[in-house]
Protein backbone atom coordinates (compact mmCIF):
# COMPACT_ATOMS: atom_id res chain seq x y z
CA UNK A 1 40.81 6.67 -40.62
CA UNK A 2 38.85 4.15 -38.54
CA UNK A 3 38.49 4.86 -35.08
CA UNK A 4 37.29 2.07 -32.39
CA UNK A 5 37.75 2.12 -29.06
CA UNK A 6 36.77 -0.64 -25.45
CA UNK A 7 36.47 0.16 -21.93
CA UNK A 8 36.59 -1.73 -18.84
CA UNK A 9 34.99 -1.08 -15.84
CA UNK A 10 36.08 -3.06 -12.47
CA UNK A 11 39.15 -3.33 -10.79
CA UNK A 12 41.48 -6.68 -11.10
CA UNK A 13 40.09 -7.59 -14.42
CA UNK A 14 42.56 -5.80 -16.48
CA UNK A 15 45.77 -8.10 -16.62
CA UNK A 16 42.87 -10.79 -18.31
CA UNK A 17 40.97 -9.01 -19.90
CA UNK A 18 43.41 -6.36 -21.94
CA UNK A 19 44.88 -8.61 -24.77
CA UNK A 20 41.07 -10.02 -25.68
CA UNK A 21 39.90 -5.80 -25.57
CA UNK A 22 42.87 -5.22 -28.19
CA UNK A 23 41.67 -8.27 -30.62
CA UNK A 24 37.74 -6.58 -30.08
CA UNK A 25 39.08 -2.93 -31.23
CA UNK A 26 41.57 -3.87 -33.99
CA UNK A 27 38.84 -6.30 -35.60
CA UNK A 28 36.26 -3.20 -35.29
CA UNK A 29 38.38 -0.99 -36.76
CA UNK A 30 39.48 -3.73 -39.55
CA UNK A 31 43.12 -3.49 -38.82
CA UNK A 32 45.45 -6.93 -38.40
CA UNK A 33 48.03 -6.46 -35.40
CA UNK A 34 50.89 -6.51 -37.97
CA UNK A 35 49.62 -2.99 -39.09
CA UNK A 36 50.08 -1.47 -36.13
CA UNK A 37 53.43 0.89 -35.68
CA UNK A 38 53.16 2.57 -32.78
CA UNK A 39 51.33 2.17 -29.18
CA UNK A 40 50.39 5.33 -27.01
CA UNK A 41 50.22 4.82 -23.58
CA UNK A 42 48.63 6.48 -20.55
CA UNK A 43 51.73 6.54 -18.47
CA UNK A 44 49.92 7.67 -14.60
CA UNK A 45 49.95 8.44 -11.96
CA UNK A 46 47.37 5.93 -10.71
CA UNK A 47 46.93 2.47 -9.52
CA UNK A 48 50.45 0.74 -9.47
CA UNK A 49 48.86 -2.86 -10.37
CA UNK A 50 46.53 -1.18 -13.23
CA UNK A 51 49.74 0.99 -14.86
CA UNK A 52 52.23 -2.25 -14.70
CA UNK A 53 49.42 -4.26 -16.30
CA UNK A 54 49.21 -1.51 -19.20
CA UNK A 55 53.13 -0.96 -19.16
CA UNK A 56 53.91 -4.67 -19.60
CA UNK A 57 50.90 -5.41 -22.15
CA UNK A 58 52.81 -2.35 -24.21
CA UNK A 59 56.23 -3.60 -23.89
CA UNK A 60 55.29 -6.78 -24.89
CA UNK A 61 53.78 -5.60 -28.28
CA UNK A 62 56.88 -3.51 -28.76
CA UNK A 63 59.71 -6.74 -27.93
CA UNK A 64 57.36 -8.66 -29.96
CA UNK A 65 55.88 -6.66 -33.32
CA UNK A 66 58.75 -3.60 -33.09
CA UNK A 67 56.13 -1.06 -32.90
CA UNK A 68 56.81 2.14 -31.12
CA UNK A 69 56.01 3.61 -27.86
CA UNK A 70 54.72 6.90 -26.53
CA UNK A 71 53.42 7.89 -23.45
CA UNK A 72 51.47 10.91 -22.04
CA UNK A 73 50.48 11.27 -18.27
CA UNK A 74 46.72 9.89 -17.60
CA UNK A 75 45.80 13.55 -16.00
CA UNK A 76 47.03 15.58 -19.69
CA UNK A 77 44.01 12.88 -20.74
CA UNK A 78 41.87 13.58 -18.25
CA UNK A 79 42.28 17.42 -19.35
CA UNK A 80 41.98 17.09 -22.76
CA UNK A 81 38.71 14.89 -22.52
CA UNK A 82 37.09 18.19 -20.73
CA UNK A 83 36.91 19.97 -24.07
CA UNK A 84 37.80 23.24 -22.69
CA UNK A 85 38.85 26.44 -24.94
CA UNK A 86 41.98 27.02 -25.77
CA UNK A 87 42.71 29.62 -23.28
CA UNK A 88 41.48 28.14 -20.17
CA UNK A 89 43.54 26.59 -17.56
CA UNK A 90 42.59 22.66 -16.79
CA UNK A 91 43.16 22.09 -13.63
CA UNK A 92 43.19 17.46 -13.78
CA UNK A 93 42.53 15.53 -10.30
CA UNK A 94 41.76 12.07 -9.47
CA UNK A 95 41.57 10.08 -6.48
CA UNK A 96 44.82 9.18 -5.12
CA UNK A 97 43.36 7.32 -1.93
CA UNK A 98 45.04 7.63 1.59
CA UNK A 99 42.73 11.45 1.87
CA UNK A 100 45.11 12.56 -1.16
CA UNK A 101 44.49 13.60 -4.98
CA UNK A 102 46.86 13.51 -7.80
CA UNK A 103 46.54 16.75 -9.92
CA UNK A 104 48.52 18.62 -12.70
CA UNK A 105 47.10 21.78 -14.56
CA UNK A 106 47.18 21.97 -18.50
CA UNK A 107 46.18 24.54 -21.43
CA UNK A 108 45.31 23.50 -24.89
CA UNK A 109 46.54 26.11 -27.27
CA UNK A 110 46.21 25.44 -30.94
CA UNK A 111 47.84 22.74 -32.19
CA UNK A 112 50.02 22.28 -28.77
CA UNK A 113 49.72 21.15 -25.07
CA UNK A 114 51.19 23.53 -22.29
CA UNK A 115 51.65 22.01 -19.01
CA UNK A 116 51.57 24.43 -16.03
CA UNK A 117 52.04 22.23 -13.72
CA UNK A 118 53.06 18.60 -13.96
CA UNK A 119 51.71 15.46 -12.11
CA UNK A 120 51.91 15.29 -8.26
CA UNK A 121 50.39 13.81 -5.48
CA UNK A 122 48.24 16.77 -3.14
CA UNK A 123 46.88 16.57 0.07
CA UNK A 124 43.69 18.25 -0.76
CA UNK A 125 43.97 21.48 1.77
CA UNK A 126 47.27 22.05 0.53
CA UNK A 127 45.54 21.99 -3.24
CA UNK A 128 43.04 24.54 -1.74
CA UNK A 129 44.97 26.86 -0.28
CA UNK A 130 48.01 26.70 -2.93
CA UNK A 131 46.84 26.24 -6.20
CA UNK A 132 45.64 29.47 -8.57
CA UNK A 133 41.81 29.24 -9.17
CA UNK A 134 42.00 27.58 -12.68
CA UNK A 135 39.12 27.82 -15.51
CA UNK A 136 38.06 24.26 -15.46
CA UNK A 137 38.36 21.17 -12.96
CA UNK A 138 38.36 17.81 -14.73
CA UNK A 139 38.20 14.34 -13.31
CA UNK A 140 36.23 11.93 -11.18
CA UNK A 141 36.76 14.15 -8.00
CA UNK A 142 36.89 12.12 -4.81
CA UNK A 143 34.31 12.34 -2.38
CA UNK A 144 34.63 15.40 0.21
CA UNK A 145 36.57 17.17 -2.42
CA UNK A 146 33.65 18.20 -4.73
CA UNK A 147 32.05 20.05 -1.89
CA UNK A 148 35.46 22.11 -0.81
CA UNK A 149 35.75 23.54 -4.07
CA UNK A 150 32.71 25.25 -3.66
CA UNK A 151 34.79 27.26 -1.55
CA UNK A 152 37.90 27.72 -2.87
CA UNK A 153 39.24 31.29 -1.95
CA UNK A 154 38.39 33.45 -5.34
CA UNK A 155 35.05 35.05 -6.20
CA UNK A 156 35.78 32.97 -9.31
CA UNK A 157 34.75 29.21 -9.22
CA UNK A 158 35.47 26.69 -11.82
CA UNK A 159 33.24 24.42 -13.72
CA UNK A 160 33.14 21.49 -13.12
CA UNK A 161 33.77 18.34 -15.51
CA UNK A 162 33.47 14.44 -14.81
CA UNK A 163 35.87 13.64 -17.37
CA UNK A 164 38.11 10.46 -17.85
CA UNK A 165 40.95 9.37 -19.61
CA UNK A 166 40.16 7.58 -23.25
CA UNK A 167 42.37 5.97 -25.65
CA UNK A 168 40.72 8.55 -27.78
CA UNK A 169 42.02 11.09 -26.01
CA UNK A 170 45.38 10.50 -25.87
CA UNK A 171 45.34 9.61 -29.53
CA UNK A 172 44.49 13.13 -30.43
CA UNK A 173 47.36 13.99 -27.99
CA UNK A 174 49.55 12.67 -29.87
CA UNK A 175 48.49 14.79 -32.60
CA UNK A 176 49.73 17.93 -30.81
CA UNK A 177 52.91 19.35 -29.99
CA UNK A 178 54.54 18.04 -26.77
CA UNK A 179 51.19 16.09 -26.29
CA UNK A 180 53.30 12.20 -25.93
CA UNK A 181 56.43 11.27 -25.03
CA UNK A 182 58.58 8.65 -27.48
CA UNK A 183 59.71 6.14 -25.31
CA UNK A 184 63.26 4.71 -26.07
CA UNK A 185 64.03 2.50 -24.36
CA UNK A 186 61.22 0.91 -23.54
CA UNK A 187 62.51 -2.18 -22.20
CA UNK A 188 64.30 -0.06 -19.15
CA UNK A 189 60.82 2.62 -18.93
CA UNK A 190 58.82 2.38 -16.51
CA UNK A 191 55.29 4.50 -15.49
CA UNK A 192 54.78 7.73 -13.11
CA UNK A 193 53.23 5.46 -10.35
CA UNK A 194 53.31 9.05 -8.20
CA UNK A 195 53.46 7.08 -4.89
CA UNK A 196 54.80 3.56 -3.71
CA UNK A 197 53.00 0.37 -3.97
CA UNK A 198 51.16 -0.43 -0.64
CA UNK A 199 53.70 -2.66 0.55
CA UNK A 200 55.94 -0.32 -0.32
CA UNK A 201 54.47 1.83 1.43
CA UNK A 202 53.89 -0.33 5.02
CA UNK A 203 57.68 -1.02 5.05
CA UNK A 204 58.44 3.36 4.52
CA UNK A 205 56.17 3.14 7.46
CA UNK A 206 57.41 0.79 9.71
CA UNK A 207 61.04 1.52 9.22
CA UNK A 208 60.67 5.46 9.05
CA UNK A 209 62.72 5.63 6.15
CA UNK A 210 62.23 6.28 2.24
CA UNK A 211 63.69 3.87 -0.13
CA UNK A 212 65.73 5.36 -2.97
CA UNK A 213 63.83 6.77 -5.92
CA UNK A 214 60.74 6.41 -3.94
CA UNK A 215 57.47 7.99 -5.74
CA UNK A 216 56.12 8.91 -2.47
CA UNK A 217 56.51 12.34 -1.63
CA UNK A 218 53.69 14.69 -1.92
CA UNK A 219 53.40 18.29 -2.52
């Protein structure tokens, strides 16, 4: 099977710069768009403009070639690209902004994913003092955060891996038991953002209310 695969790096170069990546990695891997059947998407948290621009450029290939969608959370990715054992415990984080991490904790067993505990947004003290030491922490960690966990309150301290998530990785997610969701109905689907847009946000704020369904809340 041939296997290619593009990354970007920048913010607000995406919503250009996606359909042009696709054409780049289907022509290395010598496979027209009309052979495609199914799309596997990296559903967040993260970056509400970055995971509509994905979610759109996905729906779009579904209302227009009929493939299929999956999705998987962006930390199970994160987890998976740490290449731990099967018995440790992944412990996923990545910057969340506003002094706050997302995180969700994952074990690879053969041939399956086990998620111990989903996708949430953590203010990091709370992360500290609340979470179970686990075998591995994976991610970009945000700065500040690298140097508390040094400290966190075990004899035991994990490693430690930079880790990020690929389209590789969630392709060989899909590969394993409860490692991608089908979507569908992808037309009505939309992705974890884990907290509101910034203007979203401001107006929570200024009106001391949350609007219904709001992704806001944190743990």
């Amino acid at each position: 099977m041939a296997v290619a695969e593009a990354a970007l790096e920048g913010a607000r170069k995406h919503a250009g710069a996606l359909p042009g990546l696709i054409e780049r990695v289907l022509a290395e891997a010598g496979v027209a768009l009309a052979e495609v059947e199914a799309v596997v998407l990296g559903d967040g948290p993260g970056s509400f403009t970055g995971l509509r621009v994905g979610a759109a450029v996905a729906k779009a290939l579904v209302r227009s070639r009929g493939v299929t969608l999956h999705a998987a959370p962006s930390l199970s990715a994160v987890a998976w690209a740490a290449g731990a054992s099967p018995d440790e415990r992944v412990l996923a984080v990545a910057n969340a902004l506003r002094g706050e991490v997302y995180a969700a904790e994952y074990r690879f067993p053969e041939g399956r994913v086990e998620v111990l505990q989903p996708p949430a947004v953590w203010l990091p003290e709370r992360l500290l003092g609340e979470w179970p030491v686990p075998d591995v922490v994976a991610g970009i960690i945000p700065d500040g955060l690298a140097e508390r966990l040094a400290e966190w309150r075990s004899d035991r301290h994990p490693r430690r891996v930079p880790a990020v998530a690929t389209a590789r990785a969630l392709l060989e997610l899909a590969g394993r038991r409860g490692g991608v969701l089908p979507i569908t109905a992808p037309a009505a689907w939309e992705p974890t953002y884990g907290r509101p847009a910034e203007a979203q946000a401001k107006w929570e704020r200024e009106h001391g209310q949350i609007l219904p369904d709001s992704p806001g809340q944190f743990r």
